[in-house]
N, C-alpha and C. Protein backbone atom coordinates (compact mmCIF):
# COMPACT_ATOMS: atom_id res chain seq x y z
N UNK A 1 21.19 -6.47 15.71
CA UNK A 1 19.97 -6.24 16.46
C UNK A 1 18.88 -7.18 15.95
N UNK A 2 18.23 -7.68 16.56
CA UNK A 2 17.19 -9.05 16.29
C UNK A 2 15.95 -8.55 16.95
N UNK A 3 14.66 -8.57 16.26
CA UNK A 3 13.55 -8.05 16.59
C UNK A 3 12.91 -9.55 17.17
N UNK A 4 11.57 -9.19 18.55
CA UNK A 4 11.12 -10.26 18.95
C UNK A 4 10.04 -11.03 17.67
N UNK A 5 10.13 -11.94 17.96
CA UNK A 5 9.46 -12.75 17.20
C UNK A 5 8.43 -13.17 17.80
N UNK A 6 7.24 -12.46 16.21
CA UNK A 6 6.20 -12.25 17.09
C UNK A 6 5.00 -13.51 16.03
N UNK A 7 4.61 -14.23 16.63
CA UNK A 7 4.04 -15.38 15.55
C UNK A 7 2.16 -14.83 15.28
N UNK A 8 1.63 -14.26 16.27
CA UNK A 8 0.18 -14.10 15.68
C UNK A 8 0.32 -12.90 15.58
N UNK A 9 -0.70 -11.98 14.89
CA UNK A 9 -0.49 -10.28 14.12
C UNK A 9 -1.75 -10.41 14.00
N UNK A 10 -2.43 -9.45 13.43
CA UNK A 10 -3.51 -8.35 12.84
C UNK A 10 -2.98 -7.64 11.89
N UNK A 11 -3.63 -7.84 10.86
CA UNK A 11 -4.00 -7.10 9.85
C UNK A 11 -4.77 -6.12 9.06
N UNK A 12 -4.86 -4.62 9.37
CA UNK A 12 -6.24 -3.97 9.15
C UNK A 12 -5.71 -3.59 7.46
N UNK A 13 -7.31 -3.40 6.95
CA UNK A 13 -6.95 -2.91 5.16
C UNK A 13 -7.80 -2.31 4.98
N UNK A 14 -7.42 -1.06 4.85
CA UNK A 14 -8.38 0.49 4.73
C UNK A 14 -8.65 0.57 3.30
N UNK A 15 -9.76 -0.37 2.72
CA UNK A 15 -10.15 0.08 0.79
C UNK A 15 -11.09 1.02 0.42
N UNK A 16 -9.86 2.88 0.17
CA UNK A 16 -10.55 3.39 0.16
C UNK A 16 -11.23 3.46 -1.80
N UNK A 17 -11.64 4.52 -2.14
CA UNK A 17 -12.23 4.16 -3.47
C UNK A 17 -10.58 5.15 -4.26
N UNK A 18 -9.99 5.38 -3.60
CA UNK A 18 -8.79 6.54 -4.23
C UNK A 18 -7.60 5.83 -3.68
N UNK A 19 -7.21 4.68 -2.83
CA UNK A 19 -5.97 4.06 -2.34
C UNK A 19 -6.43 3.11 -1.52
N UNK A 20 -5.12 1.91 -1.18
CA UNK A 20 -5.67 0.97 0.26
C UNK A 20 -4.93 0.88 1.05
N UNK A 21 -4.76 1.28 2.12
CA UNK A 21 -3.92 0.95 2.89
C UNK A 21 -3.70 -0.36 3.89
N UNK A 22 -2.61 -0.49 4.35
CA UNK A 22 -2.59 -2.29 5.21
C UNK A 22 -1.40 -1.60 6.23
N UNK A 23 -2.07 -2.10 7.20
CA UNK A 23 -1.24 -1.98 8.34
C UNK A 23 -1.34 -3.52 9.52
N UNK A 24 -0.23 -4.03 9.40
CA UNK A 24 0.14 -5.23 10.45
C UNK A 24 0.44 -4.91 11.73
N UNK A 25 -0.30 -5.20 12.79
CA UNK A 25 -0.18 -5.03 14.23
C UNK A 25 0.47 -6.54 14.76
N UNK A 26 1.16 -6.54 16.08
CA UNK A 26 0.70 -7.46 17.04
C UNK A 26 -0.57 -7.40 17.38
N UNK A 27 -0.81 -8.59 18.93
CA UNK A 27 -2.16 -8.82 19.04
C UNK A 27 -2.53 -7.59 20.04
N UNK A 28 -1.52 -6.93 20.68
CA UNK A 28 -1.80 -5.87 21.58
C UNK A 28 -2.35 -4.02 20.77
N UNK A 29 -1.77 -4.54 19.03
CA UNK A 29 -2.25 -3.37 18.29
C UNK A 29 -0.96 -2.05 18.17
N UNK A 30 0.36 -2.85 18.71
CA UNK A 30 1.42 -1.96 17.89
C UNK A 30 2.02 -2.20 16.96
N UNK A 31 2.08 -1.25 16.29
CA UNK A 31 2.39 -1.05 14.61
C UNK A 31 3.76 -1.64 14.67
N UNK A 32 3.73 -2.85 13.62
CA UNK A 32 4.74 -3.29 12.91
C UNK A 32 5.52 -3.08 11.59
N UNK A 33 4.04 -2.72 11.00
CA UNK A 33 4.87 -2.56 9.71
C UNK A 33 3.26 -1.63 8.62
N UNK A 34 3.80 -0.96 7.85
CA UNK A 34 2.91 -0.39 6.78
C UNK A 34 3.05 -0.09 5.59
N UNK A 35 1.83 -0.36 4.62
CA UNK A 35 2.30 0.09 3.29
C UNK A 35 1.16 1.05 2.73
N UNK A 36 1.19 1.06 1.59
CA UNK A 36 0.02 1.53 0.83
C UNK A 36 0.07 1.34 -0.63
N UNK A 37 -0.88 1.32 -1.52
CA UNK A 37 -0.80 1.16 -2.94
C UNK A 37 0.05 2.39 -3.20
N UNK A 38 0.21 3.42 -2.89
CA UNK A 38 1.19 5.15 -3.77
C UNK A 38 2.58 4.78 -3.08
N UNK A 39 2.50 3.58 -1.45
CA UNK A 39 4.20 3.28 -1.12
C UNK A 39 4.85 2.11 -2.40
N UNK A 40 3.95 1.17 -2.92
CA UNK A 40 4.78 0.74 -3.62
C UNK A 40 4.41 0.75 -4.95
N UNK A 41 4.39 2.15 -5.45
CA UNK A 41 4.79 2.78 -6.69
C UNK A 41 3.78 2.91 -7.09
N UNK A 42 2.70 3.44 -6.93
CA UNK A 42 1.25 3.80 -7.81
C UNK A 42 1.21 4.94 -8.03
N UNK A 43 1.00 5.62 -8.90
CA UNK A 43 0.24 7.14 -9.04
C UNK A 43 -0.96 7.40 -9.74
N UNK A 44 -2.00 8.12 -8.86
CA UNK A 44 -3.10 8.42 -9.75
C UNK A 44 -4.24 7.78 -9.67
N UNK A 45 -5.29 6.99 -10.35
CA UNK A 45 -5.99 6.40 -10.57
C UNK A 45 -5.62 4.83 -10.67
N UNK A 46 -4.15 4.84 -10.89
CA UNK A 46 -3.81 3.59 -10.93
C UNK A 46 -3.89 2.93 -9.33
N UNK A 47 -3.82 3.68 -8.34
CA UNK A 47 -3.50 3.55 -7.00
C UNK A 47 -4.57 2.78 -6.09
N UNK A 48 -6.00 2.84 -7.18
CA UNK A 48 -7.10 2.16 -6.80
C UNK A 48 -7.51 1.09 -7.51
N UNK A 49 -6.55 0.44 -8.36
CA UNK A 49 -7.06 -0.76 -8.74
C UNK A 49 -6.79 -1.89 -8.10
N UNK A 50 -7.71 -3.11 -8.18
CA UNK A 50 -7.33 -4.37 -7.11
C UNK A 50 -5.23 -4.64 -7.21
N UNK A 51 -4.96 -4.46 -8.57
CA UNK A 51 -3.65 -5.18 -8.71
C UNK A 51 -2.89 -4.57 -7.69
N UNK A 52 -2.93 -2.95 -7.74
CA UNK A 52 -1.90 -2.35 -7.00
C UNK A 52 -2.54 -2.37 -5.22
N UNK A 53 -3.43 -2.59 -5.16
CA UNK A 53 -3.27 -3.27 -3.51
C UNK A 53 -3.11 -4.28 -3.33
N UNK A 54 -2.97 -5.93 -3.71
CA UNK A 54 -2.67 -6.76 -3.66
C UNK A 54 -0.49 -6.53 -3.50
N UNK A 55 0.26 -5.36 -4.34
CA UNK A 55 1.25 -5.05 -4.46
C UNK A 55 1.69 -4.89 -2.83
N UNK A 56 0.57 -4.07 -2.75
CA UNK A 56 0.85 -3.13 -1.12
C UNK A 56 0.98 -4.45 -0.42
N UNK A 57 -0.06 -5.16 -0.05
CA UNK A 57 -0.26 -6.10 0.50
C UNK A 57 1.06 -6.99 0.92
N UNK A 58 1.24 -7.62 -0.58
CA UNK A 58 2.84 -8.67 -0.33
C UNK A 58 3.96 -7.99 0.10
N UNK A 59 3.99 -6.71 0.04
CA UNK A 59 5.38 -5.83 0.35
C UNK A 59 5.24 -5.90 2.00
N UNK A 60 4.59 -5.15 2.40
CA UNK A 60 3.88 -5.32 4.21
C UNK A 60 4.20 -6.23 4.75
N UNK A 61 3.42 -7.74 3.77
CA UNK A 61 3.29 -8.90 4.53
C UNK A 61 5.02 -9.91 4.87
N UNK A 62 5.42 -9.20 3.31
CA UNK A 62 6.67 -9.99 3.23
C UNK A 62 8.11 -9.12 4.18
N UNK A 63 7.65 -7.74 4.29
CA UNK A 63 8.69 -7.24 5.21
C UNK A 63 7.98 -7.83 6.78
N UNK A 64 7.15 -7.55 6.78
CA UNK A 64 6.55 -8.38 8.27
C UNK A 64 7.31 -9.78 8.59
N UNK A 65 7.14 -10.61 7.97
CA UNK A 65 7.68 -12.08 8.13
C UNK A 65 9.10 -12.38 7.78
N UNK A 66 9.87 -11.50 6.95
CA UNK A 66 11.10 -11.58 7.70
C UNK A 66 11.70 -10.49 9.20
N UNK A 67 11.34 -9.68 9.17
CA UNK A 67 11.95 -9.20 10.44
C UNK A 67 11.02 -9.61 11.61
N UNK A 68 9.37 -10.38 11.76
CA UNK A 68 9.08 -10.25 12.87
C UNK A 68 8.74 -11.97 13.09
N UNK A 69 8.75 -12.65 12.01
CA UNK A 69 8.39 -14.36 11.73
C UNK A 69 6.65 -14.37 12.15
N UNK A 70 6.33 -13.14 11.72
CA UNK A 70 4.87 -13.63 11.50
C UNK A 70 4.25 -14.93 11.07
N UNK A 71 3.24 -15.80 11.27
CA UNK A 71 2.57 -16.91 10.62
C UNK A 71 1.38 -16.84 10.71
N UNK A 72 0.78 -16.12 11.45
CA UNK A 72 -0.67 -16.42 11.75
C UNK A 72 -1.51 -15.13 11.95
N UNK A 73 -2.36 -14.88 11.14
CA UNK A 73 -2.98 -12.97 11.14
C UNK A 73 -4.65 -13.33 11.50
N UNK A 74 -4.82 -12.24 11.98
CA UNK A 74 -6.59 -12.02 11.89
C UNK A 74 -6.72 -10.90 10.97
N UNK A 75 -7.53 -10.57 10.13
CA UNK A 75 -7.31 -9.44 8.91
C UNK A 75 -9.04 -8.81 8.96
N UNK A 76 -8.92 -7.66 9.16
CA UNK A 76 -9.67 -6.44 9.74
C UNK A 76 -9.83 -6.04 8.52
N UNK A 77 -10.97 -5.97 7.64
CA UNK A 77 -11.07 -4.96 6.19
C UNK A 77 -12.01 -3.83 6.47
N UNK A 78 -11.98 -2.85 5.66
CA UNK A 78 -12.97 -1.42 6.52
C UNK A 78 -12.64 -1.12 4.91
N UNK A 79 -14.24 -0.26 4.41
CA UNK A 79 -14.17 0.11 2.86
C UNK A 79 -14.86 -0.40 1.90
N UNK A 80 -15.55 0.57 1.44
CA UNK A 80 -15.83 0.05 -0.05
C UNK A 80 -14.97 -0.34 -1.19
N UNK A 81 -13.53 -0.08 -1.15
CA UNK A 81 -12.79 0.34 -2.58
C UNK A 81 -12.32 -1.21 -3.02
N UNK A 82 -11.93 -1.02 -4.39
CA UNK A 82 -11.31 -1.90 -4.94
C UNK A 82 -10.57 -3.04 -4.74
N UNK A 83 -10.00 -2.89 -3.90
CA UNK A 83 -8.93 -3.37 -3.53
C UNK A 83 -9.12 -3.91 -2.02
N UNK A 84 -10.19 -5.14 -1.88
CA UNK A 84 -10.87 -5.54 -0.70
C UNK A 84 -10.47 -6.90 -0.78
N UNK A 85 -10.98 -7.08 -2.17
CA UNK A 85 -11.38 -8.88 -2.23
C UNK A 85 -9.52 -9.19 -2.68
N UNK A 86 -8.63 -8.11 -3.46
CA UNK A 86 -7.56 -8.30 -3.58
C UNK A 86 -6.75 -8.17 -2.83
N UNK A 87 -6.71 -7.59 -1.73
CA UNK A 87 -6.31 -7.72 -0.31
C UNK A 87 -5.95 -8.90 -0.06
N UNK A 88 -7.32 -9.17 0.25
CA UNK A 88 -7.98 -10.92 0.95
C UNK A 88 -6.80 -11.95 0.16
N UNK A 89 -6.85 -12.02 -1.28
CA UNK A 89 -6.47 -12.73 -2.20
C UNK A 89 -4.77 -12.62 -1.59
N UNK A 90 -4.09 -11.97 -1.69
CA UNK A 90 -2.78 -11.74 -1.91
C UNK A 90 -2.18 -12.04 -0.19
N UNK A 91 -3.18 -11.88 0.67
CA UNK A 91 -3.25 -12.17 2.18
C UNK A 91 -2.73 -13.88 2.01
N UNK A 92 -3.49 -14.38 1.67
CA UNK A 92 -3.73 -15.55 1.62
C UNK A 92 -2.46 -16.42 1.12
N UNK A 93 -2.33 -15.86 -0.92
CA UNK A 93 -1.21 -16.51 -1.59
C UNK A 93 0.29 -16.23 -0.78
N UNK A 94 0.23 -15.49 0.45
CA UNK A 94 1.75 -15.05 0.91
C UNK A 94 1.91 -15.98 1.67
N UNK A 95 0.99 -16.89 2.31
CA UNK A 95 1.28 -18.18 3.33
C UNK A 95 0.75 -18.04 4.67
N UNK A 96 0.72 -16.86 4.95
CA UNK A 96 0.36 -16.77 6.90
C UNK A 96 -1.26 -17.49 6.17
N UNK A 97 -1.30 -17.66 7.65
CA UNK A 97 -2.29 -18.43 8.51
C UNK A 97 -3.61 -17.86 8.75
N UNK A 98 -4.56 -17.83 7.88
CA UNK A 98 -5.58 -16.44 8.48
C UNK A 98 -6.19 -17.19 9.59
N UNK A 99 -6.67 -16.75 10.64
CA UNK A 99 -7.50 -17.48 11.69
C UNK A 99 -8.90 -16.78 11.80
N UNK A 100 -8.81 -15.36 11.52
CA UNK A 100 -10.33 -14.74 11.07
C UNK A 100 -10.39 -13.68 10.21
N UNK A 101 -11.40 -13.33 9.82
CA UNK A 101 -11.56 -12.47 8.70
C UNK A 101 -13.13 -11.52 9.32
N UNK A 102 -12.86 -10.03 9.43
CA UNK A 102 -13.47 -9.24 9.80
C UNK A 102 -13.79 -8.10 8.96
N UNK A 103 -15.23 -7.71 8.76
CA UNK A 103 -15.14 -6.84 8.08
C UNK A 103 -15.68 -5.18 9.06
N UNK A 104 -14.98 -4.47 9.15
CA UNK A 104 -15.18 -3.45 10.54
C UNK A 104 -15.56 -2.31 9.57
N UNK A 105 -16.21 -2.05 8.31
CA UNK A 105 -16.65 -0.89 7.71
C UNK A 105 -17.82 -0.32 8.57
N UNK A 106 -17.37 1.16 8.83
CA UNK A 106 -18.63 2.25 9.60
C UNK A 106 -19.56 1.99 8.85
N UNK A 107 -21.01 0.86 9.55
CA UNK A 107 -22.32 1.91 8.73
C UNK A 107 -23.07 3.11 9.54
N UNK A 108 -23.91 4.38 9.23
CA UNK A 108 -24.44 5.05 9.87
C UNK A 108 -26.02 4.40 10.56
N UNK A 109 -26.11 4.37 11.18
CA UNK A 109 -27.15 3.87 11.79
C UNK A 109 -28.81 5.12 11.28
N UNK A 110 -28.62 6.03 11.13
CA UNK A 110 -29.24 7.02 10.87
C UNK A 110 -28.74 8.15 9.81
N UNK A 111 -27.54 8.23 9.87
CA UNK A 111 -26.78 9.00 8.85
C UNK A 111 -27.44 10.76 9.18
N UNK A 112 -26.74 11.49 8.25
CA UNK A 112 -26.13 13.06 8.38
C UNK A 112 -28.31 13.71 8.53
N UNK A 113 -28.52 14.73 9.06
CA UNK A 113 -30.12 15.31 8.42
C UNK A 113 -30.69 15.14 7.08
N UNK A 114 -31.53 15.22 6.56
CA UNK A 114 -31.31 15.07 5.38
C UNK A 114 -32.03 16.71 5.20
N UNK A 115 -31.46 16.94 3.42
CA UNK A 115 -31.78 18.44 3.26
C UNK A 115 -33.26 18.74 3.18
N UNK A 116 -33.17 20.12 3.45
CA UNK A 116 -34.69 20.31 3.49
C UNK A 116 -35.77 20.59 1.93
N UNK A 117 -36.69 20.40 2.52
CA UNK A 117 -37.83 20.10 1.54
C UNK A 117 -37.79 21.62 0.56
N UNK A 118 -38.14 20.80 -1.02
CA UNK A 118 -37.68 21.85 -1.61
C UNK A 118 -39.12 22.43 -1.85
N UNK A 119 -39.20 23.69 -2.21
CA UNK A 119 -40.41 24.74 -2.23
C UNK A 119 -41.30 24.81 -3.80
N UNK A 120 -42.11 24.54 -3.93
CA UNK A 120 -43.06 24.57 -5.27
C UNK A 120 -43.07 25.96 -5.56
């Protein structure tokens, strides 16, 4: 069985402050392939450091490009956590092609009420 070969992808990387996740799309946004820092072997606190998402990262990227011949990504980052700029980094040293780099983190425009005034 031979999967289509799919040459441009998306890349989203969820850095949260407790794990990161990476998920590779086509350009239409169906899931190809996924990992996470706790899929390739983290536990704990260790799960949020840059090294172990950069891990996640090459595992994803490198099952991606042999079964789908990925070369060329746009990479979607969302997150404060750790494991942003090591993402980026390990994106890069694997060979695809970045063509853009997006950063899609929610800000609140106004954010939650704030609590009420406290009483003298």
């Amino acid at each position: 069985m031979t999967k289509a070969v799919i040459e441009v992808g998306k890349i989203y990387v969820s850095a949260s402050f407790n794990n990161t996740l990476v998920t590779i799309t086509d350009e239409k946004g169906n899931a190809l392939g996924w990992g996470s820092s706790g899929l390739a072997g983290f536990k704990g606190t260790r799960k949020a450091t840059p090294f172990a998402a950069s891990s996640a990262v090459e595992t994803v990227v490198q099952k991606a490009k042999d079964t789908h011949g990925i070369k060329e990504v746009e990479v979607y980052i969302k997150g404060p956590g750790p494991g942003r700029d090591a993402a980026l980094r390990a994106i890069k040293a694997s060979g695809l092609k970045i063509s853009m780099i997006a950063d899609v983190t929610p800000i609140p425009h106004d954010g939650p009420r704030p609590k009420k005034k406290r009483r003298a």
